[in-house]
PDB file of N, CA and C in Angstrom:
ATOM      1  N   UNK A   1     103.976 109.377  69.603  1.00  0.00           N
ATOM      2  CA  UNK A   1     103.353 110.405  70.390  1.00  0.00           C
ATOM      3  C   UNK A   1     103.956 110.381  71.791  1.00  0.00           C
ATOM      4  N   UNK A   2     103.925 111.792  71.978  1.00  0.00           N
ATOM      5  CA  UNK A   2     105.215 111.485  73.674  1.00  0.00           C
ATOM      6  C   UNK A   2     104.260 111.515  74.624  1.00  0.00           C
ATOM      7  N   UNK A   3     104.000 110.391  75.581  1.00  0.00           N
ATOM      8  CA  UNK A   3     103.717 110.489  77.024  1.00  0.00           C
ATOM      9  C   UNK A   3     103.128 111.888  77.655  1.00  0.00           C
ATOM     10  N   UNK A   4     101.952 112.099  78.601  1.00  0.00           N
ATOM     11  CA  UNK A   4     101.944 113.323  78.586  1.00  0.00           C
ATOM     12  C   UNK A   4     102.634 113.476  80.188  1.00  0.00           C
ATOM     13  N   UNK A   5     102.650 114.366  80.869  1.00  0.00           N
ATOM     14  CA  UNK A   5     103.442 114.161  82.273  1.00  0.00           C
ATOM     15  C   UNK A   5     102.396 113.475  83.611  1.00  0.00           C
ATOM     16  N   UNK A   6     102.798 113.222  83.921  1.00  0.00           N
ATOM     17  CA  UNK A   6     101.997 112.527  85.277  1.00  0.00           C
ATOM     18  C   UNK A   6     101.624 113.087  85.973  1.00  0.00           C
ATOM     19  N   UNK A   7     101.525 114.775  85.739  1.00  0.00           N
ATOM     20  CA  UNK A   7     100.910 115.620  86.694  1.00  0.00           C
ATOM     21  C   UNK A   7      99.995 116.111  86.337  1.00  0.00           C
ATOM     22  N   UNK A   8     100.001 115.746  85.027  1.00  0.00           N
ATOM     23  CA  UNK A   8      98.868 116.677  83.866  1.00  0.00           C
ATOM     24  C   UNK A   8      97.399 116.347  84.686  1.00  0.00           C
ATOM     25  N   UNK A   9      97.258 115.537  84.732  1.00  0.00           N
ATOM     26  CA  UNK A   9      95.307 114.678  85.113  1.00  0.00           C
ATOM     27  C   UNK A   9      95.579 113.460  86.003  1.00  0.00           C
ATOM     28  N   UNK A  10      94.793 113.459  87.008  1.00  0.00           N
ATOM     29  CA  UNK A  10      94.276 112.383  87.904  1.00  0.00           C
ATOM     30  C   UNK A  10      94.402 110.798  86.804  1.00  0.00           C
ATOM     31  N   UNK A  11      94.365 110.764  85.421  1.00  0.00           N
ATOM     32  CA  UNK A  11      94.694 109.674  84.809  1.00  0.00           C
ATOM     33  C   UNK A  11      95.984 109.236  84.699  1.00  0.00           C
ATOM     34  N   UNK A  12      95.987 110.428  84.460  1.00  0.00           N
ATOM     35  CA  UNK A  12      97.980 109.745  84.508  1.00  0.00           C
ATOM     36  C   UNK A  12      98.465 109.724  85.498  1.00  0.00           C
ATOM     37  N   UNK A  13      98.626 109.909  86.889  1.00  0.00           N
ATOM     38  CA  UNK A  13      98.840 109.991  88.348  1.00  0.00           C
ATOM     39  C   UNK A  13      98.747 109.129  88.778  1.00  0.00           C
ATOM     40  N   UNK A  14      97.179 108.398  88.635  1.00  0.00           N
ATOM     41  CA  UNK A  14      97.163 107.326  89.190  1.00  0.00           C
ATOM     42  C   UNK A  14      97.094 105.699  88.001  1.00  0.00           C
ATOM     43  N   UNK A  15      98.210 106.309  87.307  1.00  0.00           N
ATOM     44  CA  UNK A  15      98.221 104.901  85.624  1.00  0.00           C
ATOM     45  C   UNK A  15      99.667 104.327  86.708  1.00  0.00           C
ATOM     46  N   UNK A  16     100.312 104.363  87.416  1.00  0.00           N
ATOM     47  CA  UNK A  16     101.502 104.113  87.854  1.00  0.00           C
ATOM     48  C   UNK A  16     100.485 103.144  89.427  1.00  0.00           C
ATOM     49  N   UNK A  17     101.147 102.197  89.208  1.00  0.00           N
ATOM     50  CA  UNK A  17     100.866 100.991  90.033  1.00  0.00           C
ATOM     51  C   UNK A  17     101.092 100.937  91.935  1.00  0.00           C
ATOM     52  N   UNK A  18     102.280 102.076  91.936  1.00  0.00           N
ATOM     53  CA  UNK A  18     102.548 102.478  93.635  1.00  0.00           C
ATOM     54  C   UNK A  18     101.577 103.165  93.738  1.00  0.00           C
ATOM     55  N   UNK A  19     101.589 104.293  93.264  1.00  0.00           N
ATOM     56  CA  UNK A  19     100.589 105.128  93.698  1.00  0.00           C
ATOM     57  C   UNK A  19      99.352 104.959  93.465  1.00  0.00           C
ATOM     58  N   UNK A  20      98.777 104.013  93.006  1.00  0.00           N
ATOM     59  CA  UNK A  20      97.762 103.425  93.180  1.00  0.00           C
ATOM     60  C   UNK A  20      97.590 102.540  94.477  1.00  0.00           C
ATOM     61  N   UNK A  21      98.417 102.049  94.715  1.00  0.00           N
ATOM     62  CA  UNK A  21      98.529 101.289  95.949  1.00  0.00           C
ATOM     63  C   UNK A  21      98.533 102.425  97.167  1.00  0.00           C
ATOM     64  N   UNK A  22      99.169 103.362  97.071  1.00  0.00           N
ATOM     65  CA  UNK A  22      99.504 104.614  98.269  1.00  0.00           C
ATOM     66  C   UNK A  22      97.703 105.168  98.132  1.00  0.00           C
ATOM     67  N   UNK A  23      97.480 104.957  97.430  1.00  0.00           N
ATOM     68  CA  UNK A  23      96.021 106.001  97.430  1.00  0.00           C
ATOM     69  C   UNK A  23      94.356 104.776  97.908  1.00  0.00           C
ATOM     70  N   UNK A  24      95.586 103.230  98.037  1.00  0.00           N
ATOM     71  CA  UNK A  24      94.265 102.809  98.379  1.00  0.00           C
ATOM     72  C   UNK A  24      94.669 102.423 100.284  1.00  0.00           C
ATOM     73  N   UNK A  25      95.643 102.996 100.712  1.00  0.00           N
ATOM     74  CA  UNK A  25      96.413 102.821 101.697  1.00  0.00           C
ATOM     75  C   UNK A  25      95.505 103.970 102.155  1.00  0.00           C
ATOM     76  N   UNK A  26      95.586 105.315 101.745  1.00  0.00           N
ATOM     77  CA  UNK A  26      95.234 106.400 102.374  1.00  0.00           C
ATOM     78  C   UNK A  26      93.349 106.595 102.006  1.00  0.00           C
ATOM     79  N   UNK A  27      92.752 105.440 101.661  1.00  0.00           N
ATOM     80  CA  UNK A  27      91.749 105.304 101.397  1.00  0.00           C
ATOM     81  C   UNK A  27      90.871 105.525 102.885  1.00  0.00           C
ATOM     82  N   UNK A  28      91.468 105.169 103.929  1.00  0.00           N
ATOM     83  CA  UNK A  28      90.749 105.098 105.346  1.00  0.00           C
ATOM     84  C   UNK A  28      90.003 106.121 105.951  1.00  0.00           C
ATOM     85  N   UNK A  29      90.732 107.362 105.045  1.00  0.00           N
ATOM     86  CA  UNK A  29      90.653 108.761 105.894  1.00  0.00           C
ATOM     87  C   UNK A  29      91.401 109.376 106.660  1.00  0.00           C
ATOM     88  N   UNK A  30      92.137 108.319 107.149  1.00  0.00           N
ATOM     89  CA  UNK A  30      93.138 109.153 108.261  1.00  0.00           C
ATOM     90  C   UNK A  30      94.443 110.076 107.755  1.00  0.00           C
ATOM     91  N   UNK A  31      94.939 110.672 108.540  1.00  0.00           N
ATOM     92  CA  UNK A  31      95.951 111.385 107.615  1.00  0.00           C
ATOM     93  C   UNK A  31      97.156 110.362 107.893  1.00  0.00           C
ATOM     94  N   UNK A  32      98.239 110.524 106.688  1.00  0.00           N
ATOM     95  CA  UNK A  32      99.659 109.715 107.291  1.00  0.00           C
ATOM     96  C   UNK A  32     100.972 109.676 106.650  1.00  0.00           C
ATOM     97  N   UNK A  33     101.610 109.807 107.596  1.00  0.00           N
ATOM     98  CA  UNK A  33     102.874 110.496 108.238  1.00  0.00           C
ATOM     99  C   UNK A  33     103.821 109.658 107.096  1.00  0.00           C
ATOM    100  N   UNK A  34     104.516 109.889 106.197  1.00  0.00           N
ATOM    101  CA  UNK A  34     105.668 109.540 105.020  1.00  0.00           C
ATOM    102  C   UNK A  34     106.029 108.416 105.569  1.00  0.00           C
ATOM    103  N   UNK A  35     106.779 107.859 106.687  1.00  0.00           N
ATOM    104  CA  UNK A  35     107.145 107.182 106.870  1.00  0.00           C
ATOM    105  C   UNK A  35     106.137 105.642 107.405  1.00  0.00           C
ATOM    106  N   UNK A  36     105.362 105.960 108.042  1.00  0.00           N
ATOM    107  CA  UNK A  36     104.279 105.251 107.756  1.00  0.00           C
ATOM    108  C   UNK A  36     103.921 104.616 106.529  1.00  0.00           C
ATOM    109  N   UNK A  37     103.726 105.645 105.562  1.00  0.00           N
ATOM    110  CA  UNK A  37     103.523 104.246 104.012  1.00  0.00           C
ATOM    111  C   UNK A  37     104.482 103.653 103.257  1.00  0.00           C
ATOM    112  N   UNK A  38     105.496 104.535 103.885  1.00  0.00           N
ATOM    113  CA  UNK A  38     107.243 103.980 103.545  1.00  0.00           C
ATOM    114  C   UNK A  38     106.882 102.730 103.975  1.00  0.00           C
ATOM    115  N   UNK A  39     106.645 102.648 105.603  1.00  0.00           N
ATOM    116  CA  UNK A  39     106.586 101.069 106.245  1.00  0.00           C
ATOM    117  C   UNK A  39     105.618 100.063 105.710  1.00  0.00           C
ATOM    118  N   UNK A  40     104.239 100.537 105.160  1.00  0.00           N
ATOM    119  CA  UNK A  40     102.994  99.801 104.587  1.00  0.00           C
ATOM    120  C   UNK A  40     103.688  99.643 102.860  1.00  0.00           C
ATOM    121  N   UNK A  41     103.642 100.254 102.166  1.00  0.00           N
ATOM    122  CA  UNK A  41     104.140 100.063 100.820  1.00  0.00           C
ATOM    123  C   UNK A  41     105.677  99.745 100.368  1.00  0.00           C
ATOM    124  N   UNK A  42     106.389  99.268 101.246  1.00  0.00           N
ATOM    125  CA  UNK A  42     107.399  98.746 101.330  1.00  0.00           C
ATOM    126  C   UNK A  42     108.338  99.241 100.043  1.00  0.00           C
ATOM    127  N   UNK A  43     108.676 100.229 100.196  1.00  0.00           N
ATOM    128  CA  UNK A  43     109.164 101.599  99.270  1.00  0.00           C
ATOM    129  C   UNK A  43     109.940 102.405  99.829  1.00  0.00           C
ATOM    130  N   UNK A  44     111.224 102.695  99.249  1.00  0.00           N
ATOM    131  CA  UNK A  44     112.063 103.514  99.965  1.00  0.00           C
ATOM    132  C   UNK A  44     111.750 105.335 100.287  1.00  0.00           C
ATOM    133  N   UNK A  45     111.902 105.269 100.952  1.00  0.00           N
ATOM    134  CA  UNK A  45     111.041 107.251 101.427  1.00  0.00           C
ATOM    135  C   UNK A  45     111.031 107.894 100.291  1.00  0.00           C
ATOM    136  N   UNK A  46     112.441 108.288  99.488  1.00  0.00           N
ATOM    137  CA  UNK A  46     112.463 108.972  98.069  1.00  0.00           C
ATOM    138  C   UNK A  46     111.516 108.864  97.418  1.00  0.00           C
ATOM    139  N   UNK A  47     110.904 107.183  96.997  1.00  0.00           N
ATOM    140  CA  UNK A  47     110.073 107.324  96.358  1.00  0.00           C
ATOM    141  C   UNK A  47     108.672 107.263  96.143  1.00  0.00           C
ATOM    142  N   UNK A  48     108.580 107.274  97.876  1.00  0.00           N
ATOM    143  CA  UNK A  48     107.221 107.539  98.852  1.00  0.00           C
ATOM    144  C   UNK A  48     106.723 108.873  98.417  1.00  0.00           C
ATOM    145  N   UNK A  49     107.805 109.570  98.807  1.00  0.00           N
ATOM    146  CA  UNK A  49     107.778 111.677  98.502  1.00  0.00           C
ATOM    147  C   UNK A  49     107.944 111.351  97.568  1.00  0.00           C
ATOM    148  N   UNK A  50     107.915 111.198  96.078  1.00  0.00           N
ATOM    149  CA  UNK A  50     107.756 111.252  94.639  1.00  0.00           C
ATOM    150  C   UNK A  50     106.412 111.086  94.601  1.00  0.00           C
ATOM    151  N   UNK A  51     106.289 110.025  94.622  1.00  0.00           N
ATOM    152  CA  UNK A  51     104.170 109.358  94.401  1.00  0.00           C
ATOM    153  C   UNK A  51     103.678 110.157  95.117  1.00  0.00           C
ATOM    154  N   UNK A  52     104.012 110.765  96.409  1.00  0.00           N
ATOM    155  CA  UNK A  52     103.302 111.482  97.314  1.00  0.00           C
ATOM    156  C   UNK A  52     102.903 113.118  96.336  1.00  0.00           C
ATOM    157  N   UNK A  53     104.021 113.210  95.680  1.00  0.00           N
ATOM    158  CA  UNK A  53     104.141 114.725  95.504  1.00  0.00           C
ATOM    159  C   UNK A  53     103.409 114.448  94.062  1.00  0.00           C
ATOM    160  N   UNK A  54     103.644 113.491  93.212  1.00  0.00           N
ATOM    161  CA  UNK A  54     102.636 113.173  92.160  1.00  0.00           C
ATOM    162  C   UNK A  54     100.900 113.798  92.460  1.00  0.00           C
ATOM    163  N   UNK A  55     100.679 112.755  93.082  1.00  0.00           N
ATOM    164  CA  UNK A  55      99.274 112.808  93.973  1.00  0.00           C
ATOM    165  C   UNK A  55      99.050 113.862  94.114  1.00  0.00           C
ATOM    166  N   UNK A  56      99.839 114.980  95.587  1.00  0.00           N
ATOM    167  CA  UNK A  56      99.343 116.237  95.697  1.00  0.00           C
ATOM    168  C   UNK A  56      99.476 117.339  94.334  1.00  0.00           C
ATOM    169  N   UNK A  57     100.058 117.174  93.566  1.00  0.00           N
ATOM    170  CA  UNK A  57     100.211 118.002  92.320  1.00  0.00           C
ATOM    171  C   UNK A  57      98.781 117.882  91.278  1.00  0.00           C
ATOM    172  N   UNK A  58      98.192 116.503  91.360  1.00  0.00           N
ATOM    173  CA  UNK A  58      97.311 116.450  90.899  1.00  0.00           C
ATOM    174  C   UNK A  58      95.903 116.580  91.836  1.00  0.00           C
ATOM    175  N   UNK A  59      96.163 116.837  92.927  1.00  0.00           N
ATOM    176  CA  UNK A  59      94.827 117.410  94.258  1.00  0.00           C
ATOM    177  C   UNK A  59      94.446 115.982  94.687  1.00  0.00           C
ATOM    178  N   UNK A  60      94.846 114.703  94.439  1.00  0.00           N
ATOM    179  CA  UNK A  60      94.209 113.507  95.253  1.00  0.00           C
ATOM    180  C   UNK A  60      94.683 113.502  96.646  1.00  0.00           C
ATOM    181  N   UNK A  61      95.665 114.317  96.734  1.00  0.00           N
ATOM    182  CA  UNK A  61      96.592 113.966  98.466  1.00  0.00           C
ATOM    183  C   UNK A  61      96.750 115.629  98.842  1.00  0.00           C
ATOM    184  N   UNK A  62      96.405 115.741 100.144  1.00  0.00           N
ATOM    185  CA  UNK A  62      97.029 117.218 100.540  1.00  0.00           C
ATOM    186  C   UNK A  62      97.833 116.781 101.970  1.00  0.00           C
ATOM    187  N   UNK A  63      98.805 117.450 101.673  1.00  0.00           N
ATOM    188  CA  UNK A  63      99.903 117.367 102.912  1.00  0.00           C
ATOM    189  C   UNK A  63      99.700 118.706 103.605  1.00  0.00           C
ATOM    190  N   UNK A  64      99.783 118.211 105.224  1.00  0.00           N
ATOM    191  CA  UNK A  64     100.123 119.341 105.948  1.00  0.00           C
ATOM    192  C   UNK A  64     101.039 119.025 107.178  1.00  0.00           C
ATOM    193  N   UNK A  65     101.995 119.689 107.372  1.00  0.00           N
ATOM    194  CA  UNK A  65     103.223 120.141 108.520  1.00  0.00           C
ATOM    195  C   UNK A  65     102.878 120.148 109.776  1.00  0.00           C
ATOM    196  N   UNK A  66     103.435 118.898 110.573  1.00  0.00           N
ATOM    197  CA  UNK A  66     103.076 119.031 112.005  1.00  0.00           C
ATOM    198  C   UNK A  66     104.629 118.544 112.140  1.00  0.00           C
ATOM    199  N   UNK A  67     104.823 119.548 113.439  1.00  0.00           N
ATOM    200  CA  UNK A  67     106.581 119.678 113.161  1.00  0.00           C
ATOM    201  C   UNK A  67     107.603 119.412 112.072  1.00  0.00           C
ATOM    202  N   UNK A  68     107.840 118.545 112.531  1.00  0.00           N
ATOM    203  CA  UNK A  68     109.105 117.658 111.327  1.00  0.00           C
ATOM    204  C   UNK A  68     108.192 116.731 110.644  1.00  0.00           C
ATOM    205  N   UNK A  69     106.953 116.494 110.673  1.00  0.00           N
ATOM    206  CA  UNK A  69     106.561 115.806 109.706  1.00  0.00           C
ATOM    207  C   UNK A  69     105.341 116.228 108.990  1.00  0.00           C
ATOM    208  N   UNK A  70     104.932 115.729 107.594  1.00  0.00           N
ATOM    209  CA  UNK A  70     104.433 115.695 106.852  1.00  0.00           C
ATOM    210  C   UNK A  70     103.191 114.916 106.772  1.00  0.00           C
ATOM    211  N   UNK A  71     102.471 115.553 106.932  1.00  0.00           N
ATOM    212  CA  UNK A  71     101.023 114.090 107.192  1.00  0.00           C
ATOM    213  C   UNK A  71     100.278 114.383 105.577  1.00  0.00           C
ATOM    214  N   UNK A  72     100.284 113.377 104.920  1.00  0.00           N
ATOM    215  CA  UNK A  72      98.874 113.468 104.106  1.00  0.00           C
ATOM    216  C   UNK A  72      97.808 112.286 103.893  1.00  0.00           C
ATOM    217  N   UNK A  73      97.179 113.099 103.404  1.00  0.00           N
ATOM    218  CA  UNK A  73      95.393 113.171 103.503  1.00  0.00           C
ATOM    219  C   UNK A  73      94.807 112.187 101.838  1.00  0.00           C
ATOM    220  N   UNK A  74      94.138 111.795 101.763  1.00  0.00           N
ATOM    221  CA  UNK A  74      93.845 111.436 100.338  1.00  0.00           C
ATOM    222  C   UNK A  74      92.126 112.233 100.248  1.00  0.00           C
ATOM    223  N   UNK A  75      91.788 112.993  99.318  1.00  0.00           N
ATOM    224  CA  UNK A  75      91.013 113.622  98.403  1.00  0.00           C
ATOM    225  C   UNK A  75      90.121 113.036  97.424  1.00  0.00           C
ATOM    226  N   UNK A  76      89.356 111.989  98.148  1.00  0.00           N
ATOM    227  CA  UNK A  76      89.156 111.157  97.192  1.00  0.00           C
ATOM    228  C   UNK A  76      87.783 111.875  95.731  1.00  0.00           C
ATOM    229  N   UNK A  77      87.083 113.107  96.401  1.00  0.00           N
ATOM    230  CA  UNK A  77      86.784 113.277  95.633  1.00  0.00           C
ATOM    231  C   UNK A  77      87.063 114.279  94.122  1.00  0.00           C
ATOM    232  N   UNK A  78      88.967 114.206  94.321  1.00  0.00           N
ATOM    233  CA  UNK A  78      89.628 114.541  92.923  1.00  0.00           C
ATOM    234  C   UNK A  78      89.624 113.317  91.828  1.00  0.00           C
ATOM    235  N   UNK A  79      88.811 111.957  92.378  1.00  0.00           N
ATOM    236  CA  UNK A  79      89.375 110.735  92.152  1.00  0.00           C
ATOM    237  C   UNK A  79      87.761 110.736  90.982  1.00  0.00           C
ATOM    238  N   UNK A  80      87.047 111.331  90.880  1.00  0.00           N
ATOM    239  CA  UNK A  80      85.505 111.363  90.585  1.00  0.00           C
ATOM    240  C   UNK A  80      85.676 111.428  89.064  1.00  0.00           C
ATOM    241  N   UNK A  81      86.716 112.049  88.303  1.00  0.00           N
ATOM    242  CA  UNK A  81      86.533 111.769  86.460  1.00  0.00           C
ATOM    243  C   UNK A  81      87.063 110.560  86.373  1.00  0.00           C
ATOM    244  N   UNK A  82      87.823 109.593  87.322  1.00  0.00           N
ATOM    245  CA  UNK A  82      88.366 108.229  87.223  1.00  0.00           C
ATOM    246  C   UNK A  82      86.816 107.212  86.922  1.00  0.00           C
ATOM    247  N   UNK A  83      85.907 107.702  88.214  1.00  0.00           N
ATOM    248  CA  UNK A  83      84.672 106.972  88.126  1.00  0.00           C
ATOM    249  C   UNK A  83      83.848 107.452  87.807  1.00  0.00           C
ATOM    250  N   UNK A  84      83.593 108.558  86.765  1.00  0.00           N
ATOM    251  CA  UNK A  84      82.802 109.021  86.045  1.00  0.00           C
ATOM    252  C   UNK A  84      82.958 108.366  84.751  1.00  0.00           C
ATOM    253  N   UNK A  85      83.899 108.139  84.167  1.00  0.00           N
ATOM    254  CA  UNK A  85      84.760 107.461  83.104  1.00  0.00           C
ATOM    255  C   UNK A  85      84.420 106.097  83.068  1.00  0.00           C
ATOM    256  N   UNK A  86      84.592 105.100  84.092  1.00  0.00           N
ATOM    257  CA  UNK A  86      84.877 104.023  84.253  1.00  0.00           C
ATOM    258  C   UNK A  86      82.947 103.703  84.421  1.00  0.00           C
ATOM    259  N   UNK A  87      82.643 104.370  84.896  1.00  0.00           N
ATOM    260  CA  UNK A  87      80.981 103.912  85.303  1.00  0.00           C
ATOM    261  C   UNK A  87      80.196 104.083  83.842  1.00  0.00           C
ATOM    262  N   UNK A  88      80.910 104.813  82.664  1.00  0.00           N
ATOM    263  CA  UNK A  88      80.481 104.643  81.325  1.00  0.00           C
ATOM    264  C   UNK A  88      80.532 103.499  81.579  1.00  0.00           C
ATOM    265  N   UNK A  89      81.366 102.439  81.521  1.00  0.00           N
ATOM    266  CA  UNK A  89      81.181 100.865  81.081  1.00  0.00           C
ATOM    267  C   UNK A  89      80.709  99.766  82.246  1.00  0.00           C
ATOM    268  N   UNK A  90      79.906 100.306  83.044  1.00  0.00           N
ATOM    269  CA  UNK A  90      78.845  99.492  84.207  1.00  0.00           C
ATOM    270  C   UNK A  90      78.219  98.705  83.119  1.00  0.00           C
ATOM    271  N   UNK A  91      77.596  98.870  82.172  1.00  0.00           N
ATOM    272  CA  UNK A  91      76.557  97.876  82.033  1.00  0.00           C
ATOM    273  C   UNK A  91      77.310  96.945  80.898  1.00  0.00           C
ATOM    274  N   UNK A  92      78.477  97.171  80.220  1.00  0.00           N
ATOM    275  CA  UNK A  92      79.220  95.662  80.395  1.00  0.00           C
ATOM    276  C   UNK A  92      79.257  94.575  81.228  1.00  0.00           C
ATOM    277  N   UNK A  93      79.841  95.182  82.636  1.00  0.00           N
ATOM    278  CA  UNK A  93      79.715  93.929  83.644  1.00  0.00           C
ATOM    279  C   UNK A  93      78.365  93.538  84.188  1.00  0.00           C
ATOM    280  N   UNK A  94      77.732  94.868  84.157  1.00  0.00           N
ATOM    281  CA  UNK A  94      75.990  94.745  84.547  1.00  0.00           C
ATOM    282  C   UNK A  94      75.440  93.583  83.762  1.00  0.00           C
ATOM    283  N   UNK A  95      75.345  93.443  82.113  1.00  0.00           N
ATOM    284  CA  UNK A  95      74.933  92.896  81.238  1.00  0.00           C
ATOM    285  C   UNK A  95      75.893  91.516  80.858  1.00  0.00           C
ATOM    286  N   UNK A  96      76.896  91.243  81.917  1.00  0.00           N
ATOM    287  CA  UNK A  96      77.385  90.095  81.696  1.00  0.00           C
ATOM    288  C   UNK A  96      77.126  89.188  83.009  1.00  0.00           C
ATOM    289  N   UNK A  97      76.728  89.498  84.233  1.00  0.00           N
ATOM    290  CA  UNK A  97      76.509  89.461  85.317  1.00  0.00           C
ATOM    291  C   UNK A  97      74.902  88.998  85.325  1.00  0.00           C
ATOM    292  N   UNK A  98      74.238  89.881  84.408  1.00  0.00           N
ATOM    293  CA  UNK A  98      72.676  89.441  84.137  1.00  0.00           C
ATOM    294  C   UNK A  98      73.190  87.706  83.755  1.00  0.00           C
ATOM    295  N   UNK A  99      73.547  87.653  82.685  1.00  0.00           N
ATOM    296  CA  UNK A  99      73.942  86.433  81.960  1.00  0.00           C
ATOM    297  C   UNK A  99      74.405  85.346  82.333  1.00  0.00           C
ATOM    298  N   UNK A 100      75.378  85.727  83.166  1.00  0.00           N
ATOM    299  CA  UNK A 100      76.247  84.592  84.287  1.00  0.00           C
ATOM    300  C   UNK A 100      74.891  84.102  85.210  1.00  0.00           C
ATOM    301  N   UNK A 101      74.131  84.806  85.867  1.00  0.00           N
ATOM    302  CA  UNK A 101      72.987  84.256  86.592  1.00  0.00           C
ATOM    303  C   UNK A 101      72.445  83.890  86.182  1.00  0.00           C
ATOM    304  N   UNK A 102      71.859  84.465  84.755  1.00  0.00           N
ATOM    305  CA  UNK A 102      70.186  83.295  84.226  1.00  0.00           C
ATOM    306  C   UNK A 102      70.394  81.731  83.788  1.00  0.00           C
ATOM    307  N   UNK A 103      72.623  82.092  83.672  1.00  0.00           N
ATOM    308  CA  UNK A 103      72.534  80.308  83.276  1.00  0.00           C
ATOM    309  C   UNK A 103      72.508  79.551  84.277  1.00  0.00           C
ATOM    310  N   UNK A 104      73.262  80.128  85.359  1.00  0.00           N
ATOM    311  CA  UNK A 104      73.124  79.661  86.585  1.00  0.00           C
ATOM    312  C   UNK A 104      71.691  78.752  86.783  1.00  0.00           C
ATOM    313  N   UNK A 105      70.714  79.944  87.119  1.00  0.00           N
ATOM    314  CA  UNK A 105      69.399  79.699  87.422  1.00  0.00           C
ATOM    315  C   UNK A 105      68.889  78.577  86.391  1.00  0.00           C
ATOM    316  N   UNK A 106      69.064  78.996  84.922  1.00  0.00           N
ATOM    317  CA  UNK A 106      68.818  77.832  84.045  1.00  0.00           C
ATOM    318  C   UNK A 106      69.246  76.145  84.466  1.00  0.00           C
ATOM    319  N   UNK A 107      70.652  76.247  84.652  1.00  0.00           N
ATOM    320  CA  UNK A 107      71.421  75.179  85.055  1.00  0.00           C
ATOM    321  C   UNK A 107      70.579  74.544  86.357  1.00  0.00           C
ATOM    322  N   UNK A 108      70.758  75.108  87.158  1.00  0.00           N
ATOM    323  CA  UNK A 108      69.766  74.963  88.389  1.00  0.00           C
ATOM    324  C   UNK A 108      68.351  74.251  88.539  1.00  0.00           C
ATOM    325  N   UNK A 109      67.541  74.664  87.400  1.00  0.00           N
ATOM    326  CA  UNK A 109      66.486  74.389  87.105  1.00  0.00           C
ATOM    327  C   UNK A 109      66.184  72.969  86.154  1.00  0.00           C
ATOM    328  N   UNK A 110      67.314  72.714  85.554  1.00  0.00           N
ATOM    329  CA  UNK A 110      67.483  71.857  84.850  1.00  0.00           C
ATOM    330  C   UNK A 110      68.312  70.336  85.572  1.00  0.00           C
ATOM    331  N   UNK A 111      68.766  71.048  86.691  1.00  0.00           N
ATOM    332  CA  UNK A 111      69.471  69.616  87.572  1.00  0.00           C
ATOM    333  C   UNK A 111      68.539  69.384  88.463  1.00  0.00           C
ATOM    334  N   UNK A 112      67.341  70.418  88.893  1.00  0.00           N
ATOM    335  CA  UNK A 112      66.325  69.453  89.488  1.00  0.00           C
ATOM    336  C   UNK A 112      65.465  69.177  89.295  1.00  0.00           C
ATOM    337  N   UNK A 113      64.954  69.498  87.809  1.00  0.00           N
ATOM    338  CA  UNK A 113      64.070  68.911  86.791  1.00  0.00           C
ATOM    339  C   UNK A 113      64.396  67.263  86.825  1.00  0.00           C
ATOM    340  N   UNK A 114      65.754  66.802  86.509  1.00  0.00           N
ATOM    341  CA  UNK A 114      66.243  65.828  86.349  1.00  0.00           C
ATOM    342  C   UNK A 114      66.450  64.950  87.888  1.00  0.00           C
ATOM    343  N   UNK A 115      66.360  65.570  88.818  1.00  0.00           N
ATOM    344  CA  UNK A 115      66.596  64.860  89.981  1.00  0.00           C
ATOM    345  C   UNK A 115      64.993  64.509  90.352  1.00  0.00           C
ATOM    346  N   UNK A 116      64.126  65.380  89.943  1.00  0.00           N
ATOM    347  CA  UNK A 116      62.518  64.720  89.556  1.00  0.00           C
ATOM    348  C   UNK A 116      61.990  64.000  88.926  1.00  0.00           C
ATOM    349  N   UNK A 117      62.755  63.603  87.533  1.00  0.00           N
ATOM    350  CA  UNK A 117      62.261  62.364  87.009  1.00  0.00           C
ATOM    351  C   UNK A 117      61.961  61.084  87.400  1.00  0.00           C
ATOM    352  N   UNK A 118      61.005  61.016  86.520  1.00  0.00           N
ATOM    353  CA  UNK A 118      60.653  59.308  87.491  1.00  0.00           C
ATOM    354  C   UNK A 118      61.394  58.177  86.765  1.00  0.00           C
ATOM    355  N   UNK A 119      62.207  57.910  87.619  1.00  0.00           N
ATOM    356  CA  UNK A 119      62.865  56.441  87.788  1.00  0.00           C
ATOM    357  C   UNK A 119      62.568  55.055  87.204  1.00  0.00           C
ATOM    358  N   UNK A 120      62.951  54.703  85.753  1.00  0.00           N
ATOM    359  CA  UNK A 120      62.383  53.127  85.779  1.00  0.00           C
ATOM    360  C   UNK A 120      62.981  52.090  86.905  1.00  0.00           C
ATOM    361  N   UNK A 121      62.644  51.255  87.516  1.00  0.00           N
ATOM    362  CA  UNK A 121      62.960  50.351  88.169  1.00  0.00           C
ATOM    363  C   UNK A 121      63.376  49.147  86.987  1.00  0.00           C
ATOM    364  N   UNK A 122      64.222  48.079  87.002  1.00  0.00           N
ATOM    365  CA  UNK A 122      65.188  47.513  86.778  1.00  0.00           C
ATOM    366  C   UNK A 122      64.516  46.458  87.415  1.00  0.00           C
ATOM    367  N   UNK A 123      63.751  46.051  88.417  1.00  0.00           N
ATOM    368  CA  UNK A 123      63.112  44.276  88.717  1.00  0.00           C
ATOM    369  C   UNK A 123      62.729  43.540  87.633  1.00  0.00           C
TER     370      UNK A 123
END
């Protein structure tokens, strides 16, 4: 089955590991300038403007023109069928997280049960 294109859906856009990284860069709010995440994502410009143009093709990033440069923006709420999707499986970690604590607490309860016992003396 062939790959579908990376522009198709916000899933496939952000299945590529830079641009996942570029979109948690532009997570702040601020807008920013190509060369800027060139310098933060340590990525040559070409393929800054590739991921960049990925992104805006799929509406997570909008660029806009201030002189010679290019500022963009991240959209995070194009990012919402990612965590609409993903929040289906909350109560996996919810319901493993319950679990991890009650042994905890169990464990807990059981080392100072034992640090309460009474002591035979040995005279």
């Amino acid at each position: 089955m062939a790959r579908a294109a990376t522009t198709t859906d916000v899933f496939n856009a952000v299945a590529e590991p830079r641009r996942r990284e570029i979109i948690g860069l532009l997570s702040d709010g601020q807008e920013w300038a190509v060369n800027d995440v060139v310098v933060r994502v340590r990525l040559a410009q070409p393929a800054v403007s590739k991921h960049l143009g990925v992104l805006r093709k799929v509406g997570v990033v909008t660029v806009v023109k201030r002189g010679q440069h290019r500022l963009y923006r991240l959209q995070a709420a194009q990012l919402k069928p990612i965590h609409d999707w993903v929040k289906t499986f909350e109560r996996y970690w919810t319901d493993q997280l319950s679990r991890i604590r009650e042994r905890a607490e169990q464990k807990g309860m059981e080392k100072i049960e034992r640090e309460n016992e009474p002591r035979e003396d040995k005279n």
